[in-house]
PDB file of N, CA and C in Angstrom:
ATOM      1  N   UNK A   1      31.425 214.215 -38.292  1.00  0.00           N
ATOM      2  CA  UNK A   1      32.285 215.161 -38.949  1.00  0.00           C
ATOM      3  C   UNK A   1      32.672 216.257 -37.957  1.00  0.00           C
ATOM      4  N   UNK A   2      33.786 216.756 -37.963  1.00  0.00           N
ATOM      5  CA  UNK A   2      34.357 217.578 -37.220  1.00  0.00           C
ATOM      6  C   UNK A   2      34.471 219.165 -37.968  1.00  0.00           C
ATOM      7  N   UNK A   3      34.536 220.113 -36.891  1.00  0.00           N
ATOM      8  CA  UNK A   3      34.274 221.162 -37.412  1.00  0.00           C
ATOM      9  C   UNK A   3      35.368 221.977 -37.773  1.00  0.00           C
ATOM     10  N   UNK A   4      35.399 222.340 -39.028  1.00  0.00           N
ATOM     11  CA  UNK A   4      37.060 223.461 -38.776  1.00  0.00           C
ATOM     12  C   UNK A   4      37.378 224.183 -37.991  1.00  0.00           C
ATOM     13  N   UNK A   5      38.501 224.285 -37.432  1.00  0.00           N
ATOM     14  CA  UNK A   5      39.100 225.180 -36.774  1.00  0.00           C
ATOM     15  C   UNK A   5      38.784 226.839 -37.688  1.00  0.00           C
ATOM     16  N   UNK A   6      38.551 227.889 -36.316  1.00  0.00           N
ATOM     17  CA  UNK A   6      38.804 229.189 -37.018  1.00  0.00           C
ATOM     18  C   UNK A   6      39.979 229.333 -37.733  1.00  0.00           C
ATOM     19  N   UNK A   7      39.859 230.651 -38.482  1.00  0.00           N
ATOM     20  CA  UNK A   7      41.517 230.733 -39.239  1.00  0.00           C
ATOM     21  C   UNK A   7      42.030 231.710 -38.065  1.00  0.00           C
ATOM     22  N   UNK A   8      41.448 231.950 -37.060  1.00  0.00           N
ATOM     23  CA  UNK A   8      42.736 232.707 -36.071  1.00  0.00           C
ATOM     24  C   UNK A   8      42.966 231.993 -35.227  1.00  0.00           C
ATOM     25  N   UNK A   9      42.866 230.448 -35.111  1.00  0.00           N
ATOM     26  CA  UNK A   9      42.729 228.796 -34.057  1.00  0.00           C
ATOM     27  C   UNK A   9      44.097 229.457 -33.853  1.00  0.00           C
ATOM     28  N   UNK A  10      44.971 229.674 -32.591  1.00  0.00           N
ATOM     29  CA  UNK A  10      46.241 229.087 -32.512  1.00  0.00           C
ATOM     30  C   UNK A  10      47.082 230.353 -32.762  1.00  0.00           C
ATOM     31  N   UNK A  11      47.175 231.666 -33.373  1.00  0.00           N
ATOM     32  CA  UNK A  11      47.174 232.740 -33.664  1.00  0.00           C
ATOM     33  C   UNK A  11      47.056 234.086 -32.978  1.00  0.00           C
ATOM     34  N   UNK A  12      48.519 234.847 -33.033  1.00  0.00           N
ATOM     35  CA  UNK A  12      48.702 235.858 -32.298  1.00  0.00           C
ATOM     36  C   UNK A  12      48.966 237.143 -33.557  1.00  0.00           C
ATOM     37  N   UNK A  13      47.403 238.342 -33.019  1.00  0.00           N
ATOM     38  CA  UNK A  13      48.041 239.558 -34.432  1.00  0.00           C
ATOM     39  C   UNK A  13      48.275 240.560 -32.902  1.00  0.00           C
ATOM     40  N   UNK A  14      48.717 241.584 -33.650  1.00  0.00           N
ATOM     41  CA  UNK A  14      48.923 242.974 -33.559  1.00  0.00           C
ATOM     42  C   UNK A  14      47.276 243.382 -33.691  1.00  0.00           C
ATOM     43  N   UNK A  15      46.758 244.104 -32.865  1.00  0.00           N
ATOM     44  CA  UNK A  15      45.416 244.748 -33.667  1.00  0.00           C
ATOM     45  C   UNK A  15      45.586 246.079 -32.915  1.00  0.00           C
ATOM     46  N   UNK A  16      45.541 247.311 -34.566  1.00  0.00           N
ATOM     47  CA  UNK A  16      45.913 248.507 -34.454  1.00  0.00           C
ATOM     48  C   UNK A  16      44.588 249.306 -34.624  1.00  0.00           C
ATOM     49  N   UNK A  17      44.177 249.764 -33.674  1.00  0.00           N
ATOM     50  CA  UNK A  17      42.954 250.656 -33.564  1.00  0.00           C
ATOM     51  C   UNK A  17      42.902 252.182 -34.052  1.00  0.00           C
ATOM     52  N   UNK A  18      41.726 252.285 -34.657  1.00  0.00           N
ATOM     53  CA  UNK A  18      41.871 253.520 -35.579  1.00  0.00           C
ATOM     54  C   UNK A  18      41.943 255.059 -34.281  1.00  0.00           C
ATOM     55  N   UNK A  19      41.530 254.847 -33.126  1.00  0.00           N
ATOM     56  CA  UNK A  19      41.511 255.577 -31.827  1.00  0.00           C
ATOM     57  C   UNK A  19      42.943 255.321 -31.291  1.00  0.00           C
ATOM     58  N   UNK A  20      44.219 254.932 -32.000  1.00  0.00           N
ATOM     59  CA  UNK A  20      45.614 254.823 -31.840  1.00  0.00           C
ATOM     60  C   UNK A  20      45.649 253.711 -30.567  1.00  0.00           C
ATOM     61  N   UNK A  21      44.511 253.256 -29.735  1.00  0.00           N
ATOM     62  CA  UNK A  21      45.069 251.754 -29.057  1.00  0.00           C
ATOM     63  C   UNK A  21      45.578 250.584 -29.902  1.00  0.00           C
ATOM     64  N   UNK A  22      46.280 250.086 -29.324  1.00  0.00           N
ATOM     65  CA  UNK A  22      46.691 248.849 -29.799  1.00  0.00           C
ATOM     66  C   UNK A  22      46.827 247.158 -28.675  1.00  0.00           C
ATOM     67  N   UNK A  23      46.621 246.287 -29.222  1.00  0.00           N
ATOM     68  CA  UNK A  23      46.493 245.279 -28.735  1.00  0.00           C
ATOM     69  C   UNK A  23      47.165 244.137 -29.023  1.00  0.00           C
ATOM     70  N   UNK A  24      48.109 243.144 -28.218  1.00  0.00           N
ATOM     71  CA  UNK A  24      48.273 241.476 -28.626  1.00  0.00           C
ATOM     72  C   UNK A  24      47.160 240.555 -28.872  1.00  0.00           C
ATOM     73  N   UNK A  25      46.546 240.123 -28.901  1.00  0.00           N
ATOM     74  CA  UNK A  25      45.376 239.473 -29.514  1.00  0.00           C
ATOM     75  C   UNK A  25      45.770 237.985 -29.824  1.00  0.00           C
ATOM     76  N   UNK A  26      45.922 237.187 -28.569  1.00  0.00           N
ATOM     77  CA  UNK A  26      46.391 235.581 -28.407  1.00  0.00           C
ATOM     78  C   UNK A  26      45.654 234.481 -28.666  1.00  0.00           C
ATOM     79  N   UNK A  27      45.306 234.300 -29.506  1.00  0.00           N
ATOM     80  CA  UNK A  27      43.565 232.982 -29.584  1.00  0.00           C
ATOM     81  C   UNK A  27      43.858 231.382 -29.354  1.00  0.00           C
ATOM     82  N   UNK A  28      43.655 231.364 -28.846  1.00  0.00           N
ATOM     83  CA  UNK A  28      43.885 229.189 -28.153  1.00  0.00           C
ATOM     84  C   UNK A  28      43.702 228.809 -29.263  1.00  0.00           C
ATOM     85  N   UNK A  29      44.484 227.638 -29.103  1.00  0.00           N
ATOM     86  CA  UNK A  29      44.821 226.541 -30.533  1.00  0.00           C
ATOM     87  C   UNK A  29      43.363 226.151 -31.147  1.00  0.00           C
ATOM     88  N   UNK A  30      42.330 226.531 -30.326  1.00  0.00           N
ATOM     89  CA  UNK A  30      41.115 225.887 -30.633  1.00  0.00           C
ATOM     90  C   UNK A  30      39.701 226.778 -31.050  1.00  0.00           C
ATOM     91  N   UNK A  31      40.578 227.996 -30.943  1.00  0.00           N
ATOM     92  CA  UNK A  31      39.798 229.053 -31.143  1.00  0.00           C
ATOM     93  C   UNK A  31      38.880 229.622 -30.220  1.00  0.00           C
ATOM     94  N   UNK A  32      38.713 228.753 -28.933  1.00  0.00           N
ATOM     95  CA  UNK A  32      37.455 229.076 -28.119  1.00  0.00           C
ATOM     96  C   UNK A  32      38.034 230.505 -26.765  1.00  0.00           C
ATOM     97  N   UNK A  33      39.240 230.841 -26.870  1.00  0.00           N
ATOM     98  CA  UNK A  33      39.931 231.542 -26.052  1.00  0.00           C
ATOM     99  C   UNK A  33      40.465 232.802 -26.309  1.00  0.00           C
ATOM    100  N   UNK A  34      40.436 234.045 -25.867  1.00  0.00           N
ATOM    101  CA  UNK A  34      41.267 235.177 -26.421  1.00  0.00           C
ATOM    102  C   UNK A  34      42.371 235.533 -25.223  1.00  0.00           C
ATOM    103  N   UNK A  35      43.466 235.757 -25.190  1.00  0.00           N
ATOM    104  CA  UNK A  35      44.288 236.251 -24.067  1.00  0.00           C
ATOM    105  C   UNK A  35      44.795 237.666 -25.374  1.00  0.00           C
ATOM    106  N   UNK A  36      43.815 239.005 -24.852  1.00  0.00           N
ATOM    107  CA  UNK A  36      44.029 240.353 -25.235  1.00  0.00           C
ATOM    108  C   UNK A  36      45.403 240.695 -24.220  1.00  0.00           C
ATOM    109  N   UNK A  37      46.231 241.787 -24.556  1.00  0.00           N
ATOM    110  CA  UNK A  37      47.057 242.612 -24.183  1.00  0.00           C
ATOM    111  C   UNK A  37      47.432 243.665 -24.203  1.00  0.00           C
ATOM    112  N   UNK A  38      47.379 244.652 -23.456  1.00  0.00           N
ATOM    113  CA  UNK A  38      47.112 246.322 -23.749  1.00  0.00           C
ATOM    114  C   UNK A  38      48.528 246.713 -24.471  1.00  0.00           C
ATOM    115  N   UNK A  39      48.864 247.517 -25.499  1.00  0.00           N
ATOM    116  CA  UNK A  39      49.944 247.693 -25.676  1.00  0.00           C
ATOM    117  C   UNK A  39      49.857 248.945 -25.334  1.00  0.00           C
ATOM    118  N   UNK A  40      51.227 250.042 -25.729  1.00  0.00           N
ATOM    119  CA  UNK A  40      51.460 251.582 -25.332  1.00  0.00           C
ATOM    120  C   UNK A  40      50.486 252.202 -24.062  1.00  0.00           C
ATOM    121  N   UNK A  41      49.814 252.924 -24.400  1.00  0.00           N
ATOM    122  CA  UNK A  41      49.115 253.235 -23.478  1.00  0.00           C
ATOM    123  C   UNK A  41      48.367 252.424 -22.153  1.00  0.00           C
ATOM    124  N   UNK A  42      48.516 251.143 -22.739  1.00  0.00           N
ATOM    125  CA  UNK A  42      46.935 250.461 -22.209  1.00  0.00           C
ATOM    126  C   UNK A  42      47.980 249.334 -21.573  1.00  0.00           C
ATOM    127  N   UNK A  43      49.634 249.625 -21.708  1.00  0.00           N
ATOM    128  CA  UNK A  43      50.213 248.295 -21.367  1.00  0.00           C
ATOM    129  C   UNK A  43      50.150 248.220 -19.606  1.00  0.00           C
ATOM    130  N   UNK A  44      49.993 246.591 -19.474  1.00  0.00           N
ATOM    131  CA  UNK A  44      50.050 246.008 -17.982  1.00  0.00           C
ATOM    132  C   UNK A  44      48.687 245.480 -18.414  1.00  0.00           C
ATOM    133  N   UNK A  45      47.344 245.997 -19.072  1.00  0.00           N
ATOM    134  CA  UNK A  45      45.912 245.351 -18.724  1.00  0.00           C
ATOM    135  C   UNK A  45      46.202 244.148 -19.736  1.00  0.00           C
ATOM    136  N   UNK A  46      45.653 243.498 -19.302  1.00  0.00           N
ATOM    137  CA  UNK A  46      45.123 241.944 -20.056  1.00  0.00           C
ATOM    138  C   UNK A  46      43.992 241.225 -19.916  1.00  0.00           C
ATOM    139  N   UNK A  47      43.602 239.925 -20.236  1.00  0.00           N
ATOM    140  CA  UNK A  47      42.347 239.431 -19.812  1.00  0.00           C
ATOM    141  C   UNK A  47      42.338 238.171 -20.820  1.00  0.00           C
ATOM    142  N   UNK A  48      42.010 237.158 -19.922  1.00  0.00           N
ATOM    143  CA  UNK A  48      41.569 236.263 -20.644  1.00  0.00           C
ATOM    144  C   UNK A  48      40.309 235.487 -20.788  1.00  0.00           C
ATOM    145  N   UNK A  49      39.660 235.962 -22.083  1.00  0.00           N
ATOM    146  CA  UNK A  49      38.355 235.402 -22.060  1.00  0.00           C
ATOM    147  C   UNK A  49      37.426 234.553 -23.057  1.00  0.00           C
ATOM    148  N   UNK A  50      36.206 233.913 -22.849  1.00  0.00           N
ATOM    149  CA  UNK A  50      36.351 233.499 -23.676  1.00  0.00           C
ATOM    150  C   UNK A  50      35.574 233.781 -24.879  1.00  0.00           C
ATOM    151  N   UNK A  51      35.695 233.212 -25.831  1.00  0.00           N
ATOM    152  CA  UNK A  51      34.638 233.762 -27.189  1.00  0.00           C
ATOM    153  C   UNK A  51      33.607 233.044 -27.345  1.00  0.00           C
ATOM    154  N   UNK A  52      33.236 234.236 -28.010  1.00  0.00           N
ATOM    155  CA  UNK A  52      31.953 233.345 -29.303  1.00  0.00           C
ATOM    156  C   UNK A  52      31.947 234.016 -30.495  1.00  0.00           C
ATOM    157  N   UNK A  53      32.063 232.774 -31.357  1.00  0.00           N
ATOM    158  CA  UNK A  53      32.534 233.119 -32.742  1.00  0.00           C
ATOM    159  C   UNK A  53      31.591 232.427 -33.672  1.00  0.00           C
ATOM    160  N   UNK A  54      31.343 232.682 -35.118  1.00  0.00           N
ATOM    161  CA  UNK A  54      30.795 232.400 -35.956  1.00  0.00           C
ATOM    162  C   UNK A  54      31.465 232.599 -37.356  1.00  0.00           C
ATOM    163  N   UNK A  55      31.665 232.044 -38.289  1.00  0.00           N
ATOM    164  CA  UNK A  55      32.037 232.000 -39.517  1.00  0.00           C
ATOM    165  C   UNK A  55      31.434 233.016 -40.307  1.00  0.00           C
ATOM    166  N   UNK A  56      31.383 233.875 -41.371  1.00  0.00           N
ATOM    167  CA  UNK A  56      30.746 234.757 -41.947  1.00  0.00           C
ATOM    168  C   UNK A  56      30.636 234.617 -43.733  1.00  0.00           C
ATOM    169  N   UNK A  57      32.573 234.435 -43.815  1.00  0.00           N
ATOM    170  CA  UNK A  57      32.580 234.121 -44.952  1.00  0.00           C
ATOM    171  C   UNK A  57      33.831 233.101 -45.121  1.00  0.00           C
ATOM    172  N   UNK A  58      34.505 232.844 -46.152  1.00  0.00           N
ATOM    173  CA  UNK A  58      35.706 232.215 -45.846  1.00  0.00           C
ATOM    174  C   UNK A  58      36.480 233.287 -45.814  1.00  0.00           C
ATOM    175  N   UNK A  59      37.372 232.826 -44.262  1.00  0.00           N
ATOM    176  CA  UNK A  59      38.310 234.055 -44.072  1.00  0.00           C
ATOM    177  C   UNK A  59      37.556 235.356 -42.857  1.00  0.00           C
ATOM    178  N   UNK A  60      36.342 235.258 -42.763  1.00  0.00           N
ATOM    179  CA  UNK A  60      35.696 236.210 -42.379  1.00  0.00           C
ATOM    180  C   UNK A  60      35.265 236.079 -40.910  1.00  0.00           C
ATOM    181  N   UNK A  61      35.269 236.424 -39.891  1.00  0.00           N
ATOM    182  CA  UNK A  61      34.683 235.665 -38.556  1.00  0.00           C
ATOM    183  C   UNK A  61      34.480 236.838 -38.149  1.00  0.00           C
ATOM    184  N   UNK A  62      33.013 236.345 -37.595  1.00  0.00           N
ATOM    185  CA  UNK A  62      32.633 237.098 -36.378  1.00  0.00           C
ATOM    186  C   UNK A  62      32.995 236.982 -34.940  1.00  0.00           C
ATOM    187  N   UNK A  63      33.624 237.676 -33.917  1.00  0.00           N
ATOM    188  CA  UNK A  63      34.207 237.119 -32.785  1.00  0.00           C
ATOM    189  C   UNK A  63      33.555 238.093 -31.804  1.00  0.00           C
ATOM    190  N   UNK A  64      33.152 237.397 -30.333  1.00  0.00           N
ATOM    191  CA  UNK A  64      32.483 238.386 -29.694  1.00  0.00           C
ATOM    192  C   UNK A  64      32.863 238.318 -28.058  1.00  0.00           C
ATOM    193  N   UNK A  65      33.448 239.021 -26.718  1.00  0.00           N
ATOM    194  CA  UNK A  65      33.201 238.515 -25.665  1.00  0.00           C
ATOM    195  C   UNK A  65      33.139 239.338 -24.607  1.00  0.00           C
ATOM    196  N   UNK A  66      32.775 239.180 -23.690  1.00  0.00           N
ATOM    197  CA  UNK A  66      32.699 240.325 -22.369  1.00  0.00           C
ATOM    198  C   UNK A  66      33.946 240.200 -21.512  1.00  0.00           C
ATOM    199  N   UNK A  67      33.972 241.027 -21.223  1.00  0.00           N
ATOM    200  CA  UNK A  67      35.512 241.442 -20.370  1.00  0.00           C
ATOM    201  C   UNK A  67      34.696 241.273 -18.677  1.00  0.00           C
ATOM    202  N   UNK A  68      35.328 241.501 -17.696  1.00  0.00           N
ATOM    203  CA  UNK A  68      35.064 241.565 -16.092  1.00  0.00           C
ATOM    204  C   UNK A  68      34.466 242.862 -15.595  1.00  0.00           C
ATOM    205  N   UNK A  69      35.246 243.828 -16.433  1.00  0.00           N
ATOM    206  CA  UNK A  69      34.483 245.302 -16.510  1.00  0.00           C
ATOM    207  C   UNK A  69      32.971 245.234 -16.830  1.00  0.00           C
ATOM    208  N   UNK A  70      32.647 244.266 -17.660  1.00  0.00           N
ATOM    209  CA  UNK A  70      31.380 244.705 -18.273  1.00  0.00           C
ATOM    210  C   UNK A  70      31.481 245.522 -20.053  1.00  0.00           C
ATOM    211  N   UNK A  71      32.767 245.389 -20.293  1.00  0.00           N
ATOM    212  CA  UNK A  71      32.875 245.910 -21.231  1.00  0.00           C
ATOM    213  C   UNK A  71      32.526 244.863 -22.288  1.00  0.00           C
ATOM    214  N   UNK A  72      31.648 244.997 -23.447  1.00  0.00           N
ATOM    215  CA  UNK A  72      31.692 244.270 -23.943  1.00  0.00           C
ATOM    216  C   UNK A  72      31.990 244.113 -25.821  1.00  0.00           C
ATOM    217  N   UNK A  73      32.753 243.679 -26.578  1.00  0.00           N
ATOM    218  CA  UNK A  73      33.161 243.423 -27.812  1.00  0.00           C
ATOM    219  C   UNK A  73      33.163 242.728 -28.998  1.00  0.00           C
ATOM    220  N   UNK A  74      32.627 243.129 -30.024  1.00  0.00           N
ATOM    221  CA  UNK A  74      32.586 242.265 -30.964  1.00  0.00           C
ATOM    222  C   UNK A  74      33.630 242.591 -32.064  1.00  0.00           C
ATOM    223  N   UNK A  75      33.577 241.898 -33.079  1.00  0.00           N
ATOM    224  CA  UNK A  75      35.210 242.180 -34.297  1.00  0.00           C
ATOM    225  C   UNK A  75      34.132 241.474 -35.383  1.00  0.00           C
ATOM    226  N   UNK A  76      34.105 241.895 -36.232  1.00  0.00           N
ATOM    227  CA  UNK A  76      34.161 241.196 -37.802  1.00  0.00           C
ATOM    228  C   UNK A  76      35.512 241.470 -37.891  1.00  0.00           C
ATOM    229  N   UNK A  77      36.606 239.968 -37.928  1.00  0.00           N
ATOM    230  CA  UNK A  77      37.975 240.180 -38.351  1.00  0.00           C
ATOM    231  C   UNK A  77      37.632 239.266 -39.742  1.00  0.00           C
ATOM    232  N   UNK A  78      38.620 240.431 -40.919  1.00  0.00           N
ATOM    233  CA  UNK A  78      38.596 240.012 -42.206  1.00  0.00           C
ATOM    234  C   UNK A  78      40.144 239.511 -42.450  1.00  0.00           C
ATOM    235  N   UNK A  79      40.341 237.734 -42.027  1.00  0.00           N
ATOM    236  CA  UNK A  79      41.667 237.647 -42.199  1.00  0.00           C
ATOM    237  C   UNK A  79      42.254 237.304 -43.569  1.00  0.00           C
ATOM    238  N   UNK A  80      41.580 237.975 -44.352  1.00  0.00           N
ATOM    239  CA  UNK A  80      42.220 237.918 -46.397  1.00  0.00           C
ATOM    240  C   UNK A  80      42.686 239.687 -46.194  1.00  0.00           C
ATOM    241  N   UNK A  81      42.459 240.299 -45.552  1.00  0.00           N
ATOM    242  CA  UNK A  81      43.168 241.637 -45.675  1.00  0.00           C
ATOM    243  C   UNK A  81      43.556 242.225 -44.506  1.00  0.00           C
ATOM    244  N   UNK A  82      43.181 241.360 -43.719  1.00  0.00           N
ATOM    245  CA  UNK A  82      43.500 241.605 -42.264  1.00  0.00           C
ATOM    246  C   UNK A  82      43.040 243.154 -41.540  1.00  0.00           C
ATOM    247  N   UNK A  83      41.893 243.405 -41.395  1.00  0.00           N
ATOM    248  CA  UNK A  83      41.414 244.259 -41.073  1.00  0.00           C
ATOM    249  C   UNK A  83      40.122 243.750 -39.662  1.00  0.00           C
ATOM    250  N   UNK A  84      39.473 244.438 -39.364  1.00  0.00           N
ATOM    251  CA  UNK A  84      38.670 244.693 -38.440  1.00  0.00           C
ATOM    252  C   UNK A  84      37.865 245.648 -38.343  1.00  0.00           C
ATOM    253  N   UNK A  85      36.385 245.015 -38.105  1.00  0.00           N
ATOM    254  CA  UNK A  85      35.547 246.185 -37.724  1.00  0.00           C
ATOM    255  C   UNK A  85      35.225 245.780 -36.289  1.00  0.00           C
ATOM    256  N   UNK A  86      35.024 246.649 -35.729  1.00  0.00           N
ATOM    257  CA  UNK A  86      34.782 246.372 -34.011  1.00  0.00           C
ATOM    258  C   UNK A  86      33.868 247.444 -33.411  1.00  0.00           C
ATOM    259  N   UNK A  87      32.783 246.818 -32.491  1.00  0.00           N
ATOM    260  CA  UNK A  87      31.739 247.810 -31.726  1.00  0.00           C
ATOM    261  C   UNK A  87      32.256 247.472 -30.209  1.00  0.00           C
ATOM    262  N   UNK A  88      32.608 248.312 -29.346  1.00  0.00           N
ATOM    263  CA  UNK A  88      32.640 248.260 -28.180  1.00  0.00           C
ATOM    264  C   UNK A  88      31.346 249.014 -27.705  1.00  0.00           C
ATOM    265  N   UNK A  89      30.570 247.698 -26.136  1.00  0.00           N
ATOM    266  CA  UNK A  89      29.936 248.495 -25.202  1.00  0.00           C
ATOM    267  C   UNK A  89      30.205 248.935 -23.902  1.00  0.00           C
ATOM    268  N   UNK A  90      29.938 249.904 -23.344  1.00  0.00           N
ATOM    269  CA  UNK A  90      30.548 249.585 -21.600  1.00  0.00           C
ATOM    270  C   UNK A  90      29.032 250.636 -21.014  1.00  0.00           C
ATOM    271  N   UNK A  91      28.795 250.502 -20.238  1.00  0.00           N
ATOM    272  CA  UNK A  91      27.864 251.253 -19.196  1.00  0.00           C
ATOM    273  C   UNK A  91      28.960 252.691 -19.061  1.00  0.00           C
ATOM    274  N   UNK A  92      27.839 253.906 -19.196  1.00  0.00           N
ATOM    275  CA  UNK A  92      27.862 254.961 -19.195  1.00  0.00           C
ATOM    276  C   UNK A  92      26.791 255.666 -17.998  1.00  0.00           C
ATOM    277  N   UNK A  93      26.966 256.747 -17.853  1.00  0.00           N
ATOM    278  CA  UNK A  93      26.645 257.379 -16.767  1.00  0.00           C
ATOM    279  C   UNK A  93      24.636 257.395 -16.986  1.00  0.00           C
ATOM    280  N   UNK A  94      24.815 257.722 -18.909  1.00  0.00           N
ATOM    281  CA  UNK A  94      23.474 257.679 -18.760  1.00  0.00           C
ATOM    282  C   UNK A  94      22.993 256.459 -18.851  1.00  0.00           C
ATOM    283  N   UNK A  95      23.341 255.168 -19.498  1.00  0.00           N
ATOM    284  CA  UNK A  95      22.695 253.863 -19.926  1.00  0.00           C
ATOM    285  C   UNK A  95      23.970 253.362 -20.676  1.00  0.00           C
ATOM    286  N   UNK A  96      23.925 252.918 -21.623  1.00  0.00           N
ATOM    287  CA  UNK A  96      24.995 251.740 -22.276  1.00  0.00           C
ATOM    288  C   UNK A  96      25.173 253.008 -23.548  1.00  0.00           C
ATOM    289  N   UNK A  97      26.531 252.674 -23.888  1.00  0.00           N
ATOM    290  CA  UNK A  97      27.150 253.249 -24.565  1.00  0.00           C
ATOM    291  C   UNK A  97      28.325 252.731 -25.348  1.00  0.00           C
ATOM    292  N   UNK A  98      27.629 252.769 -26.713  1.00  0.00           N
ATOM    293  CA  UNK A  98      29.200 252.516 -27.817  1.00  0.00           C
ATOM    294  C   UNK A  98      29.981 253.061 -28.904  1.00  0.00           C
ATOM    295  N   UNK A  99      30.750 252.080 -29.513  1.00  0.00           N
ATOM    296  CA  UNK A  99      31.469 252.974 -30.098  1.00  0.00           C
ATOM    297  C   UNK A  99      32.666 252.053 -31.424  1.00  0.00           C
ATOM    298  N   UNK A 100      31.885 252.619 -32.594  1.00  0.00           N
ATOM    299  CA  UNK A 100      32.430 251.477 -33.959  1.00  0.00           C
ATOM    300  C   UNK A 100      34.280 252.217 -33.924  1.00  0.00           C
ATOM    301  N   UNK A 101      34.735 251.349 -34.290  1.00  0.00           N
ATOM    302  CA  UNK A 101      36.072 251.464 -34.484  1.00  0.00           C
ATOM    303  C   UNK A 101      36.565 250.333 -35.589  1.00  0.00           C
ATOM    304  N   UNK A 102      37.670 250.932 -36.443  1.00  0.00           N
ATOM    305  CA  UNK A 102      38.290 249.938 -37.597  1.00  0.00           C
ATOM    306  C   UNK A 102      39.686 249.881 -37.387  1.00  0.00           C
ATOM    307  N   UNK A 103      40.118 248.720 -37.733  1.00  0.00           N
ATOM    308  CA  UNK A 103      41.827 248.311 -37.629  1.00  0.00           C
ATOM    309  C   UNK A 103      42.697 247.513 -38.672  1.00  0.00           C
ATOM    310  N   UNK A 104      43.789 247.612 -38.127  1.00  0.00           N
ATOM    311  CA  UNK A 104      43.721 246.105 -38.593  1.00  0.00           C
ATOM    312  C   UNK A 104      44.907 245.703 -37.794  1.00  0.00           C
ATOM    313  N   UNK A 105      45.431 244.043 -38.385  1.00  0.00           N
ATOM    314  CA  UNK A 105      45.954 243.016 -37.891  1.00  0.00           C
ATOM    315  C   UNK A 105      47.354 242.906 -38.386  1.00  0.00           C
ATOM    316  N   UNK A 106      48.248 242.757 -37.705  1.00  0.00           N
ATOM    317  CA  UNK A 106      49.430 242.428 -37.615  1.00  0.00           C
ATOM    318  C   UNK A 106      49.324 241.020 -37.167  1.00  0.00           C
ATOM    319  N   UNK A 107      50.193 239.506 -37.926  1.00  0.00           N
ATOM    320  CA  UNK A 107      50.529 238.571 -37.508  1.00  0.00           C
ATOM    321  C   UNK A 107      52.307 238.736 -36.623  1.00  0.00           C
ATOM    322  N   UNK A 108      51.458 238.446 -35.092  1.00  0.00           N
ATOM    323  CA  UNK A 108      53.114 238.554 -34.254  1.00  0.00           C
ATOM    324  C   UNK A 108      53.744 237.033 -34.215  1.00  0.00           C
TER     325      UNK A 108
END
């Protein structure tokens, strides 16, 4: 038996950060891929990397991956209302440091 595809397999949103960043958010047909895109402020950065994801509920996924920086990200994306909760980490001067943020999703 084969496994379902995520519901963001193949799928490009908008993701609007409550800290006013915003992002393209590109996921491979297969779900195993993210190609992020900085918008306004953040435009020119990109990255393509890959995930790890888990199912939560129907509709519900957990998605998680490290950037080259060291930065690293997770999303509970809720795609029945299209929202997001998200923890970013990155190394700080004193030790590791993060920071919850909520959004949501635009289908581009």
């Amino acid at each position: 038996m084969t496994a379902a595809l995520p519901g963001f397999a193949g799928r490009t949103y908008v993701f609007q950060v409550d800290n006013g960043a915003a992002f393209r958010n590109s996921y491979s047909a297969d779900g195993a891929r993210l190609r992020w895109e900085g918008l306004g402020e953040s435009a020119g950065q990109f990255e393509d990397v890959p995930l790890h994801t888990a199912a939560i509920a129907p509709g519900i996924w957990f998605v998680s991956w490290t950037e080259r920086s060291g930065l690293t990200v997770s999303h509970v994306m809720d795609l029945n209302s299209l929202t997001v909760k998200a923890f970013w980490t990155w190394e700080g001067e004193s030790g590791r440091v993060g920071e919850l943020h909520t959004g949501t999703l635009t289908p581009a």
